[in-house]
Protein backbone atom coordinates (compact mmCIF):
# COMPACT_ATOMS: atom_id res chain seq x y z
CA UNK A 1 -38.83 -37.29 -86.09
CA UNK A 2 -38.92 -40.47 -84.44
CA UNK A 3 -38.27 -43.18 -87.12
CA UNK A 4 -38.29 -47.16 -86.83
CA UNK A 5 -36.70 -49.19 -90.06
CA UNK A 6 -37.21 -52.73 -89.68
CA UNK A 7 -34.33 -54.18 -92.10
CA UNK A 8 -31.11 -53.52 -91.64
CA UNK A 9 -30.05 -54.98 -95.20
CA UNK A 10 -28.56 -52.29 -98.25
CA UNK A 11 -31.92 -50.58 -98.32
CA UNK A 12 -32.40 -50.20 -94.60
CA UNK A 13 -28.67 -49.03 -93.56
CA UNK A 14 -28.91 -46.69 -96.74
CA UNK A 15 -31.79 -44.93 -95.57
CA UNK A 16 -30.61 -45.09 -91.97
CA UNK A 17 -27.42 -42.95 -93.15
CA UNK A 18 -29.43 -40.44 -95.31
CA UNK A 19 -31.63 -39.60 -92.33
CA UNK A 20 -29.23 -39.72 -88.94
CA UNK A 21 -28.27 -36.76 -90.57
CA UNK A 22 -30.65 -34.99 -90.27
CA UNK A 23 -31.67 -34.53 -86.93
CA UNK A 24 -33.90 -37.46 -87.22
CA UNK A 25 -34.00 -40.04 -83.98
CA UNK A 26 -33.77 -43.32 -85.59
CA UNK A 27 -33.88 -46.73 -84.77
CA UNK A 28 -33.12 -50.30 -86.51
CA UNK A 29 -34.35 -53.56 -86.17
CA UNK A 30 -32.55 -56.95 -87.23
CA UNK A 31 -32.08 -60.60 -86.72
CA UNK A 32 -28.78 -60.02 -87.70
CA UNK A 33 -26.69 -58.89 -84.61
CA UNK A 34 -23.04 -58.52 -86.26
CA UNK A 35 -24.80 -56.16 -89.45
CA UNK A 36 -26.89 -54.27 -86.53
CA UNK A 37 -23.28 -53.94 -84.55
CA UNK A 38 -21.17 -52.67 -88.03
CA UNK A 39 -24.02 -50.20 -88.42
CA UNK A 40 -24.04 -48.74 -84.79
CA UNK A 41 -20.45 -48.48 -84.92
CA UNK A 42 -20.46 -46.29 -88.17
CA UNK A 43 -23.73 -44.30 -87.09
CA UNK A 44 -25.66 -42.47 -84.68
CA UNK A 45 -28.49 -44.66 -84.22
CA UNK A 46 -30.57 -47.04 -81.33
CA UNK A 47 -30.80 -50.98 -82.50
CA UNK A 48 -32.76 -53.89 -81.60
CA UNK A 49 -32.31 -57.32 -82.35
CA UNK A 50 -34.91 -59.26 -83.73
CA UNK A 51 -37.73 -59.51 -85.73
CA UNK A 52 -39.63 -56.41 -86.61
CA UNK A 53 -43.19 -57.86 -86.84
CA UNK A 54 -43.11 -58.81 -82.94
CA UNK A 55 -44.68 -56.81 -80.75
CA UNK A 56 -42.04 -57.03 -77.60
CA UNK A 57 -39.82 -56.45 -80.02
CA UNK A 58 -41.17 -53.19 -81.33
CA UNK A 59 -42.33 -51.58 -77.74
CA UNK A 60 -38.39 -52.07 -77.15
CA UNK A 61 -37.76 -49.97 -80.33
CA UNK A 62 -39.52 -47.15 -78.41
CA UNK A 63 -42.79 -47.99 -80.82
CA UNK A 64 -44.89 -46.80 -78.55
CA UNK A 65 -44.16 -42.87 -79.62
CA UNK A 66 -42.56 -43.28 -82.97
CA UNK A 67 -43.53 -41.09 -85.81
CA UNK A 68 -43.06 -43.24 -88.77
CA UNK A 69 -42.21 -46.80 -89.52
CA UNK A 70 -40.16 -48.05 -92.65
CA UNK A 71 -40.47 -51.90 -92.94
CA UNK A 72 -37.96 -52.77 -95.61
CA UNK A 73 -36.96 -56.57 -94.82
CA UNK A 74 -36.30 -59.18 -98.24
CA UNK A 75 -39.49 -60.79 -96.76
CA UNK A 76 -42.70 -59.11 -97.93
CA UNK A 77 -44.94 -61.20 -95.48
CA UNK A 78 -43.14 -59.60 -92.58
CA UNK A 79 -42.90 -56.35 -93.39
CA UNK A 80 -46.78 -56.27 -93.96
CA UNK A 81 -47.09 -57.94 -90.97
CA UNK A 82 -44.29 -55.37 -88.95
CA UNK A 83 -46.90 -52.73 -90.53
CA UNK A 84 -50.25 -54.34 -89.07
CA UNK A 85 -48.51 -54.77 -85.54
CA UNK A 86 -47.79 -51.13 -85.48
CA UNK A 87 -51.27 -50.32 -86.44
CA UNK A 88 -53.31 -52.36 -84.17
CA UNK A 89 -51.08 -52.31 -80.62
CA UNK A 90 -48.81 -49.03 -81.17
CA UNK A 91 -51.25 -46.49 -83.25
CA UNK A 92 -48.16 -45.52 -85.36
CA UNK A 93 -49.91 -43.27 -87.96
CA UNK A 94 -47.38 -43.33 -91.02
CA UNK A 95 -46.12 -46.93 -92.26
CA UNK A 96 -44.09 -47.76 -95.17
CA UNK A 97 -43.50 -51.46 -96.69
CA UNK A 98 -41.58 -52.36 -99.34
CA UNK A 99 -43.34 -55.00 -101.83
CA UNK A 100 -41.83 -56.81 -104.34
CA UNK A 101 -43.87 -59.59 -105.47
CA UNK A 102 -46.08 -58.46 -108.26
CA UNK A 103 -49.04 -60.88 -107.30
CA UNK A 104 -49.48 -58.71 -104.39
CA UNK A 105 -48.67 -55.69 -106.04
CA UNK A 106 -51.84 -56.69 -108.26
CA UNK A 107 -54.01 -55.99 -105.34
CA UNK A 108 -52.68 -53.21 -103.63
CA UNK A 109 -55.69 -50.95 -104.18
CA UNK A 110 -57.90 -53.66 -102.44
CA UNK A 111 -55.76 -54.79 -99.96
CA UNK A 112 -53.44 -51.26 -98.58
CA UNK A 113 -55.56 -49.65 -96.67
CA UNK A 114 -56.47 -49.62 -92.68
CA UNK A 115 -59.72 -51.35 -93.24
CA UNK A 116 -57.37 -54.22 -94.25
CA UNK A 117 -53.27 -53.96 -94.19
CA UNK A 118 -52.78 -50.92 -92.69
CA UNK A 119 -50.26 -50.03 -94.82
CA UNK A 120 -49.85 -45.71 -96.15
CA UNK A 121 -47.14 -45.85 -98.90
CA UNK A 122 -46.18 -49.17 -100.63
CA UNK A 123 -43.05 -49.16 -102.49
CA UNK A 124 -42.14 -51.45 -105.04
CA UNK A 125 -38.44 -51.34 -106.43
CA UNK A 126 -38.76 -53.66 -109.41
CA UNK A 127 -41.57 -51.31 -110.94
CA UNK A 128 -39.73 -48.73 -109.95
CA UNK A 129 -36.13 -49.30 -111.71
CA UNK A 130 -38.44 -50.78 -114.54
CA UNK A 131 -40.35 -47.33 -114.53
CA UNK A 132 -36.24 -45.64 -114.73
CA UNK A 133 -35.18 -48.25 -117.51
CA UNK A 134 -38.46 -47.15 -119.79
CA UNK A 135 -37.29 -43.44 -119.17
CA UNK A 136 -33.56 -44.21 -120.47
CA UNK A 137 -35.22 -46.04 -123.50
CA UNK A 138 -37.40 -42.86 -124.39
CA UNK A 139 -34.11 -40.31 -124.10
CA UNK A 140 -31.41 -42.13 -126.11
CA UNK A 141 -28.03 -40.83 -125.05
CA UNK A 142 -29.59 -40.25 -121.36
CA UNK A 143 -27.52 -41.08 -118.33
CA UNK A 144 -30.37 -40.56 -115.79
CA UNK A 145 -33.89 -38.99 -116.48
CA UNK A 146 -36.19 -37.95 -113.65
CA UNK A 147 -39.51 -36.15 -113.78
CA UNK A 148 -41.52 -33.83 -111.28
CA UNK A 149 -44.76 -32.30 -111.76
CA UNK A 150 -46.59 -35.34 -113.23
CA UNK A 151 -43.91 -35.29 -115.73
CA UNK A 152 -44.23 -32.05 -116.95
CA UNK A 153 -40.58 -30.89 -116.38
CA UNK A 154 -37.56 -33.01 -116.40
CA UNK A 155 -33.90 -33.05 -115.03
CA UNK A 156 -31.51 -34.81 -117.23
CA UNK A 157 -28.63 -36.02 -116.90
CA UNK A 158 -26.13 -36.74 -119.78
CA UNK A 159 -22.14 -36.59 -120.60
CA UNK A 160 -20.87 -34.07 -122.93
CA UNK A 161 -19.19 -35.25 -126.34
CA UNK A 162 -16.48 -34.46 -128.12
CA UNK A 163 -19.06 -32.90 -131.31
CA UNK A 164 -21.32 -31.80 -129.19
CA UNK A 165 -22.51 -28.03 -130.09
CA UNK A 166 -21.74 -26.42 -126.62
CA UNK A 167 -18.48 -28.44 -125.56
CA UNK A 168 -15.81 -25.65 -125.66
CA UNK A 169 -18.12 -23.12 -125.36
CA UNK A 170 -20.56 -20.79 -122.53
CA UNK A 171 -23.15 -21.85 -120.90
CA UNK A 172 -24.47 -18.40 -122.05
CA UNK A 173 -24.35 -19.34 -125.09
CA UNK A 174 -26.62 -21.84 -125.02
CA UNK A 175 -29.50 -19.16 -125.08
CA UNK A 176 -28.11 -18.43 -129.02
CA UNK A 177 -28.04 -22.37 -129.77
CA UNK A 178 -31.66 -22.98 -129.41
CA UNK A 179 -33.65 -19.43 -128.71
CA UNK A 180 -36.75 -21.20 -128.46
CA UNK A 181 -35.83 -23.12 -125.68
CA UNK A 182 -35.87 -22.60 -122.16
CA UNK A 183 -33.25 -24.05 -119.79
CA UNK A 184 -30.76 -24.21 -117.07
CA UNK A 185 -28.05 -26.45 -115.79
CA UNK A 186 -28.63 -27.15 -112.50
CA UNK A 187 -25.42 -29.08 -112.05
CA UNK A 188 -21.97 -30.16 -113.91
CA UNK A 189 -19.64 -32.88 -112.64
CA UNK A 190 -16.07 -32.92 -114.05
CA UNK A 191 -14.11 -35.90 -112.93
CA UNK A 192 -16.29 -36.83 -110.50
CA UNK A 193 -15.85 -33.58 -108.78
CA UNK A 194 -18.76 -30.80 -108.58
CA UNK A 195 -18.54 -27.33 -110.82
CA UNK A 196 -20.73 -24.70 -110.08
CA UNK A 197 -22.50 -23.78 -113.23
CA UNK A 198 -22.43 -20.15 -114.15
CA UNK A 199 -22.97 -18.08 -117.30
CA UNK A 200 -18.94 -18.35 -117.99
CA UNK A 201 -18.51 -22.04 -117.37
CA UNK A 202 -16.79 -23.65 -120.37
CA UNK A 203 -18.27 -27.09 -120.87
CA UNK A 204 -15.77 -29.98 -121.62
CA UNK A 205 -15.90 -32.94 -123.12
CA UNK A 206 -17.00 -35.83 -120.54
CA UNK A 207 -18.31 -33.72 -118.02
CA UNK A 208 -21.78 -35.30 -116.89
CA UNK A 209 -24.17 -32.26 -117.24
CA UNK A 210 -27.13 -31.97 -115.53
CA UNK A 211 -29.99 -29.53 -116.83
CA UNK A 212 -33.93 -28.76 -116.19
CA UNK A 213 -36.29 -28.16 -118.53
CA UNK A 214 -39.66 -28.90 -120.01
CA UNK A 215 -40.29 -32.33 -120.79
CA UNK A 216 -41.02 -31.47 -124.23
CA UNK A 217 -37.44 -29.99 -124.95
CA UNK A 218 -35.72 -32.39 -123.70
CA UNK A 219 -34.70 -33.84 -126.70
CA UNK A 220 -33.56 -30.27 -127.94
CA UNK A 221 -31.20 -29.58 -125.20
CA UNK A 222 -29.41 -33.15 -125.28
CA UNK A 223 -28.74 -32.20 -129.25
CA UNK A 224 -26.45 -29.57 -127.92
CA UNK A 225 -24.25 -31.25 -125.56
CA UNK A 226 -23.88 -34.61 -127.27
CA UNK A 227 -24.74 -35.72 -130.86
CA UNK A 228 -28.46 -36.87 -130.78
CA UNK A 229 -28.79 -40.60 -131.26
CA UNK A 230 -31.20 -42.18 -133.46
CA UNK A 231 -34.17 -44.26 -131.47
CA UNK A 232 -33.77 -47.29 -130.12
CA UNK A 233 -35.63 -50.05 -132.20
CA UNK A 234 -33.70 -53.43 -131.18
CA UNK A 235 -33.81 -54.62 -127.69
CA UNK A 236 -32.28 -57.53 -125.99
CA UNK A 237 -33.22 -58.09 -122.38
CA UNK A 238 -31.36 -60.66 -120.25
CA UNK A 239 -33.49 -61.98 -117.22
CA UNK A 240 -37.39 -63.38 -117.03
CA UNK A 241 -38.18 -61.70 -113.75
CA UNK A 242 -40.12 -59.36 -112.57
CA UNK A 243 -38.16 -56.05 -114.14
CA UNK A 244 -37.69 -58.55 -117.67
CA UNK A 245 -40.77 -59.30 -117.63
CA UNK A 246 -42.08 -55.62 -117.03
CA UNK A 247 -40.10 -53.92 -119.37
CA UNK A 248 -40.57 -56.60 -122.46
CA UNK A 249 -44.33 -55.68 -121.41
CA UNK A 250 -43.66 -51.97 -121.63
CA UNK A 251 -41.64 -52.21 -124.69
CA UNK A 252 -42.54 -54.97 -126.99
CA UNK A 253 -45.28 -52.18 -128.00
CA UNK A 254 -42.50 -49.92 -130.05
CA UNK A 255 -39.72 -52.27 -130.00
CA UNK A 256 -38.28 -55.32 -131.39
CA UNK A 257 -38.04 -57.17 -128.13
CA UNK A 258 -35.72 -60.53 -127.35
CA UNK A 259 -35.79 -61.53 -124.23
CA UNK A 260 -33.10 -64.48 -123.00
CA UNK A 261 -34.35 -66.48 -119.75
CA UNK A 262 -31.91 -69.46 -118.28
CA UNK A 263 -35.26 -71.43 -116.77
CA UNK A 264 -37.39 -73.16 -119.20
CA UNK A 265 -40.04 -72.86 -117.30
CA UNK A 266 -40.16 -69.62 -116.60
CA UNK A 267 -38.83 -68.70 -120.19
CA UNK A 268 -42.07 -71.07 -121.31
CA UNK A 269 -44.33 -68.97 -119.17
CA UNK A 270 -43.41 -65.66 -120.15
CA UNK A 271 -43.13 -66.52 -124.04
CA UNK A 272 -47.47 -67.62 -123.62
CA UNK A 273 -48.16 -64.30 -121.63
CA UNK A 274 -45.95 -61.44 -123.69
CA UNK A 275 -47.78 -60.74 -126.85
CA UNK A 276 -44.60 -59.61 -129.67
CA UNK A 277 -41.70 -60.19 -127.38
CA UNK A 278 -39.38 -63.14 -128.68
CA UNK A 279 -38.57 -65.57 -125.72
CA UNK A 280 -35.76 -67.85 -125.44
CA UNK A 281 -33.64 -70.25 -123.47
CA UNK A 282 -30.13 -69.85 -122.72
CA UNK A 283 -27.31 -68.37 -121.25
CA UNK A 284 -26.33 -64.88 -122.15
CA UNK A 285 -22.46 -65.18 -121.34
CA UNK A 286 -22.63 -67.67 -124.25
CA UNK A 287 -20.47 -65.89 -126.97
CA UNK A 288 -21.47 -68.49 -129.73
CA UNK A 289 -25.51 -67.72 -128.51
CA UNK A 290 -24.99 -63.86 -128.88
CA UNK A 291 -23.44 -64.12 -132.01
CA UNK A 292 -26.37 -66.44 -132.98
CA UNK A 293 -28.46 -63.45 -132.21
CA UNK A 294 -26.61 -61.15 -134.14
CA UNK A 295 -26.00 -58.88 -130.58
CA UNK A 296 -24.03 -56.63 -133.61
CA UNK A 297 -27.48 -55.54 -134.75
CA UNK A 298 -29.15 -54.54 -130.68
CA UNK A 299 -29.38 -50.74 -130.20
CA UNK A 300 -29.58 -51.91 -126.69
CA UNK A 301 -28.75 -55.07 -123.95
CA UNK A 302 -30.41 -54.74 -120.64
CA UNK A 303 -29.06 -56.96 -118.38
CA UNK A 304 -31.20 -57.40 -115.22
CA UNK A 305 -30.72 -60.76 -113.34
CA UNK A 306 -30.44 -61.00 -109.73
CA UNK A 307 -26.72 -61.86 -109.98
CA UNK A 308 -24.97 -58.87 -110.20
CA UNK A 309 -21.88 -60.70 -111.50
CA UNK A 310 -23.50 -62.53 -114.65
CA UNK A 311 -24.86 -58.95 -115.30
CA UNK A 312 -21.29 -56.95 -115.56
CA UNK A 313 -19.93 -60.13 -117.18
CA UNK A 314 -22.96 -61.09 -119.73
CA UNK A 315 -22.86 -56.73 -120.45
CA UNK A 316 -18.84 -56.49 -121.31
CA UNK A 317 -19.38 -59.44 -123.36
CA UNK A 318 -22.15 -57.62 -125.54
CA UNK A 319 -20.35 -54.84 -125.72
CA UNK A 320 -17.27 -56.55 -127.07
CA UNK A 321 -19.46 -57.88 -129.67
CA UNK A 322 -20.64 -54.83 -130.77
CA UNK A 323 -23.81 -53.86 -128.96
CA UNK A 324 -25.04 -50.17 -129.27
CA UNK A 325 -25.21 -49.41 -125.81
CA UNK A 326 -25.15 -51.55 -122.31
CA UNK A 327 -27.13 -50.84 -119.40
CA UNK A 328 -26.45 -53.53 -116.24
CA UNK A 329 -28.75 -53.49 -113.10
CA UNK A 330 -26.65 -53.92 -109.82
CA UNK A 331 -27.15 -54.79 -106.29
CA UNK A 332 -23.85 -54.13 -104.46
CA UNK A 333 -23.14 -50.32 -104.40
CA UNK A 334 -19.25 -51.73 -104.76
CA UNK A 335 -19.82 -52.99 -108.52
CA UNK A 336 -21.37 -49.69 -109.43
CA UNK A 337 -17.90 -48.13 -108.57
CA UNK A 338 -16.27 -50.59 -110.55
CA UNK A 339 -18.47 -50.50 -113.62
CA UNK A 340 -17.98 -46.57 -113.39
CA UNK A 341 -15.84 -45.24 -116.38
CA UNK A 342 -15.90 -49.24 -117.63
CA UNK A 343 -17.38 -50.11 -121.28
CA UNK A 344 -20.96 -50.56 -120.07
CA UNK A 345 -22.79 -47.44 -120.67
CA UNK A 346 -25.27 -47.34 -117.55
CA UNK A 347 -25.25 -48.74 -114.11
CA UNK A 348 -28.93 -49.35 -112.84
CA UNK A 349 -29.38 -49.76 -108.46
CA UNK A 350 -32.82 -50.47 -107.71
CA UNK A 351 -31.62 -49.55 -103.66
CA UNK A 352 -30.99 -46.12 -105.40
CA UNK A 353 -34.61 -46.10 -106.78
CA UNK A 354 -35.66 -47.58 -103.44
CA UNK A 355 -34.25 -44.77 -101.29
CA UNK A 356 -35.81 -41.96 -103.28
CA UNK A 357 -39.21 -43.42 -103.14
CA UNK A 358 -38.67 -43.71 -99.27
CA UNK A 359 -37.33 -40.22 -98.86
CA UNK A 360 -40.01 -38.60 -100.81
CA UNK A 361 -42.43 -40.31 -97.87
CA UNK A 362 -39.94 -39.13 -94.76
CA UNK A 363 -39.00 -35.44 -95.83
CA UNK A 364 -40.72 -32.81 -94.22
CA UNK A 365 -43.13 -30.18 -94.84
CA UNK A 366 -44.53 -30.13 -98.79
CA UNK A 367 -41.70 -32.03 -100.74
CA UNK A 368 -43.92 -33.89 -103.13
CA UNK A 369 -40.48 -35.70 -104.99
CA UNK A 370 -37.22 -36.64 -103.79
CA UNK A 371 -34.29 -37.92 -105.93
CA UNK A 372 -31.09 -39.74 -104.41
CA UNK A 373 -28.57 -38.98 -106.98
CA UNK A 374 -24.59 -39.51 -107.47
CA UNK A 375 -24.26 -42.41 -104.90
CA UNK A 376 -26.77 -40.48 -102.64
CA UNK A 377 -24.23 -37.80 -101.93
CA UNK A 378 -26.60 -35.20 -103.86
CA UNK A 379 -30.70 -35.03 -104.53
CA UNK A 380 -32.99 -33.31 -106.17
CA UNK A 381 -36.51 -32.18 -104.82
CA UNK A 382 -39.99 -31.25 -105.76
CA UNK A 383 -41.62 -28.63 -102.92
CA UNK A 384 -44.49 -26.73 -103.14
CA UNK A 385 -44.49 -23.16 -101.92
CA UNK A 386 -46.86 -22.70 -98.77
CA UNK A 387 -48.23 -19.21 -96.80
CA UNK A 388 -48.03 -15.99 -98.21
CA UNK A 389 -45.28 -13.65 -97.97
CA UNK A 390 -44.99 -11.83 -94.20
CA UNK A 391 -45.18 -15.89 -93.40
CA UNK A 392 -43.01 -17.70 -95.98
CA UNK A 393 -39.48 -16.81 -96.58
CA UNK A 394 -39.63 -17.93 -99.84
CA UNK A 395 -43.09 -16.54 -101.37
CA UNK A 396 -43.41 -13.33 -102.91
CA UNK A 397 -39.44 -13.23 -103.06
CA UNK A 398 -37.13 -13.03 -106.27
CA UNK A 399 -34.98 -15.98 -106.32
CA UNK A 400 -31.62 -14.13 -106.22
CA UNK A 401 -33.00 -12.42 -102.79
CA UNK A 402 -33.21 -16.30 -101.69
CA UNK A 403 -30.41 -17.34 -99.16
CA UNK A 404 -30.08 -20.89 -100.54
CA UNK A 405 -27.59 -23.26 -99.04
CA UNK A 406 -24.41 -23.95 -100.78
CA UNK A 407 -24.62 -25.67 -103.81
CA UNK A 408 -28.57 -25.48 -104.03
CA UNK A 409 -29.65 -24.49 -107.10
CA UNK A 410 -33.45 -23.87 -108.12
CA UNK A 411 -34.12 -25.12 -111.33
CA UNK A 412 -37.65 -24.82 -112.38
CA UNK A 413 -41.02 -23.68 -111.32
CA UNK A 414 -44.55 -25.17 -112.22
CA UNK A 415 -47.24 -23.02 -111.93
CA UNK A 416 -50.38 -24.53 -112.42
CA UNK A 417 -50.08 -26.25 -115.81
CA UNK A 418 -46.97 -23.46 -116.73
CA UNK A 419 -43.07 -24.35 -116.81
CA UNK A 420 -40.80 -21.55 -115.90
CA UNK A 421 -36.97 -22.17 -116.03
CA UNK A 422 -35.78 -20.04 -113.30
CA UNK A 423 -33.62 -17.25 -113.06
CA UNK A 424 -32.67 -14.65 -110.67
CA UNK A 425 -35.45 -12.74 -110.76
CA UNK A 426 -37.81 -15.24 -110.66
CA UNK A 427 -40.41 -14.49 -107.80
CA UNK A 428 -41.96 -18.02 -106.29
CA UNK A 429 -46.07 -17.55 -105.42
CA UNK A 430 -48.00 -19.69 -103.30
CA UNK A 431 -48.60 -23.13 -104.36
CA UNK A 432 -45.81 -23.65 -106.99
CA UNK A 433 -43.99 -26.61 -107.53
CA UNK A 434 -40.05 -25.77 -107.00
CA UNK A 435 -37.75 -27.71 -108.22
CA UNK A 436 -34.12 -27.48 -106.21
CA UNK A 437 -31.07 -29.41 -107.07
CA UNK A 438 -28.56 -30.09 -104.10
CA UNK A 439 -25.14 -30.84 -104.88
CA UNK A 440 -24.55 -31.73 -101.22
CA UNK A 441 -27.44 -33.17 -99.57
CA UNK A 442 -26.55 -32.83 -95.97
CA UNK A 443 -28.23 -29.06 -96.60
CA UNK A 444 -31.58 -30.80 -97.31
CA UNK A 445 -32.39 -30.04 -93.48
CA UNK A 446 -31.55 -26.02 -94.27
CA UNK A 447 -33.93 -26.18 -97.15
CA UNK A 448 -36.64 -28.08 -95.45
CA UNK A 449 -36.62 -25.17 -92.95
CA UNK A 450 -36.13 -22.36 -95.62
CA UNK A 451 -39.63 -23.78 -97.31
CA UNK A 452 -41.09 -23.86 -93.72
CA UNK A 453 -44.26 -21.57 -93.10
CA UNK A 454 -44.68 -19.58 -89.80
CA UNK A 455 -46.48 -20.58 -86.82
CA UNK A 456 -49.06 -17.43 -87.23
CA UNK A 457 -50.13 -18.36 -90.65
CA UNK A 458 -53.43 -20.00 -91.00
């Protein structure tokens, strides 16, 4: 596939990496010429300097042919703009912007559409990391929760406990645990470092554990690796932005919801337009101000600023005064190493949400979901099953008859409005929803091609 990304910032070289892989022909555009040159020089991959929304600009990027193109610039004016361009002189028939500001956002039904900005698939990272935030909130204990199938099956993520009912024991006997229940770990990482799950694989305290099942069990299967934790009631939320301002909204509901803004303005503004949430200003890396606010008594402090430094810092600080749990938003994919095995309990990058999003809208054939998970080194997908079985080489087949890649493991099956947790002799139909778990994502190409339906079916 012929691809053009117009942004060659976090967002735009992360995506560029995730799909030179895979036999894609990309190309980027910048106005920066020395990020453009550290990029070429670490990739396979055609660049262009200057700015994506001009049109000699794109007929040198080869727009002329290209399949797709992925505007992902800080400015939301050009990539709009980089999307009309490719409409009106270069026919490109798939286009992707990335939108942050929420009083466009407002209209996107009115204004996304070829009649108007031509633009297919608008993705918004600050709803989307505030739609991940609200997910962690719901699943107390949760490292990472992700849904497929309108939400109708889940894949977890969580780290085992010391106390937890299945550390030092099978995964087989987690069928005896909870009978009821029907699971499967798709995935365990033990210091850092992959494990292929099987029915004899001992779990251990601190391995990160990731399993599949029905959204309504969710809850069930998190009792037996770690101790369940009680709901979160208390909330403090550091930042008055957009992802502040959306969760306080989403929360506030359910919650008892402070929310600490630095601009009295803004903090003004917000405290007139949220309804229950408690709005104040100040700084949050003010000890004396936390311990004002009794931070001893928060089940949770969200720290989402656009200063990924004040985050880490105004997060450690909670925690050393006693705060339940920490969760930090961060930019630079360098502090999420750091904060890695630190005191804060979750590390939140909205260029992680970002990349899924765009992947989901790039993959091939019927993948309806894409995940970008551990650093983007793994993923997990959502395909649907096409063609019947002399032309799929999937359909009609038990699972264990399936030549998946290494590492792939399929996790769960919808079938109409039925969850099935698969197992080897699972057979896949036509039309269900499969959901796969890659522990190396480079194979995503070999599944793409395994879920591929024959040229003679019709």
């Amino acid at each position: 596939m012929k691809i053009i990304i117009i942004g060659a910032g976090q967002v735009g070289g992360t995506l560029a990496e995730n799909l030179v892989g895979e036999q894609n022909d990309i190309t980027l555009i910048d106005s920066d010429k020395e990020k453009l040159r550290e990029l070429q020089d670490k990739m396979d991959l055609q660049v262009v300097n200057g700015l994506g929304s001009h049109p000699d600009i794109l007929e040198q990027a080869g727009a002329e042919d290209a399949d797709m193109v992925i505007a992902v610039t800080s400015d939301d004016s050009a990539n709009m703009m980089a999307c009309q361009v490719c409409y009106s002189l270069f026919h490109i028939t798939r286009k992707i912007a990335r939108i942050r500001s929420s009083k466009i956002l407002k209209y996107r039904e009115q204004l996304f559409h070829n009649k108007h900005i031509p633009v297919d698939h608008v993705i918004a990272p600050e709803q989307l990391v505030t739609r991940d935030i609200a997910r962690l909130i719901d699943y107390p204990g949760a490292l990472q929760v992700l849904e497929f199938a309108d939400g109708k099956v889940s894949l977890v993520a969580v780290k085992a406990y010391y106390g937890g009912l299945l550390v030092g024991h099978a995964l087989s006997t987690l069928k005896e645990h909870i009978p009821n229940v029907e699971t499967r770990v798709a995935a365990i990482y033990r210091n850092g470092k992959p494990i292929r799950p099987l029915g004899t694989t001992v779990i251990e305290a601190d391995d990160e554990v990731f399993f599949i099942a029905a959204s309504i069990h969710i809850r069930a299967v998190m009792n037996e690796l770690q101790k369940l934790e009680p709901a979160y009631k208390r909330i403090m939320i550091v930042g008055g932005g957009n992802i502040g301002a959306g969760l306080a909204r989403i929360l506030e509901e359910n919650h008892q919801v402070k929310l600490i803004e630095r601009n009295p303005a803004r903090a003004s503004a917000l405290a007139s337009e949220l309804d229950k949430t408690l709005v104040f200003v100040g700084d949050s890396s003010d000890q004396e101000l936390l311990r004002d606010e009794h931070i001893d008594q928060f089940d949770v402090f969200i720290a989402v600023t656009n200063d990924d430094e004040a985050n880490i810092m105004s997060s450690l600080l909670a925690k050393h005064l006693g705060v339940r749990k920490a969760m930090v938003l961060i930019q630079s994919n360098a502090y999420i190493d750091l904060v890695h095995g630190s005191n804060i309990d979750i590390a939140i990058s909205p260029q992680h949400a970002t990349i899924s999003a765009l992947l989901t809208h790039v993959r091939k054939g019927a993948i309806k979901n894409v995940y970008s998970l551990r650093g983007g080194s793994a993923e997990a997908i959502e395909i649907i099953a096409k063609g019947d079985e002399s032309a799929s080489k999937v359909v009609g087949r038990e699972i264990k008859s399936i030549k998946l890649p290494p590492g792939t493991t399929i996790g769960a099956i919808v079938r109409g409005n039925e969850v099935i947790i698969a197992h080897s002799g699972t057979v896949i139909r036509e039309e269900d929803r499969v959901i796969i778990f890659l522990v190396n994502k480079g194979y995503i190409s070999d599944v793409e091609k395994l879920f591929q339906v024959s040229a003679i079916y019709f």
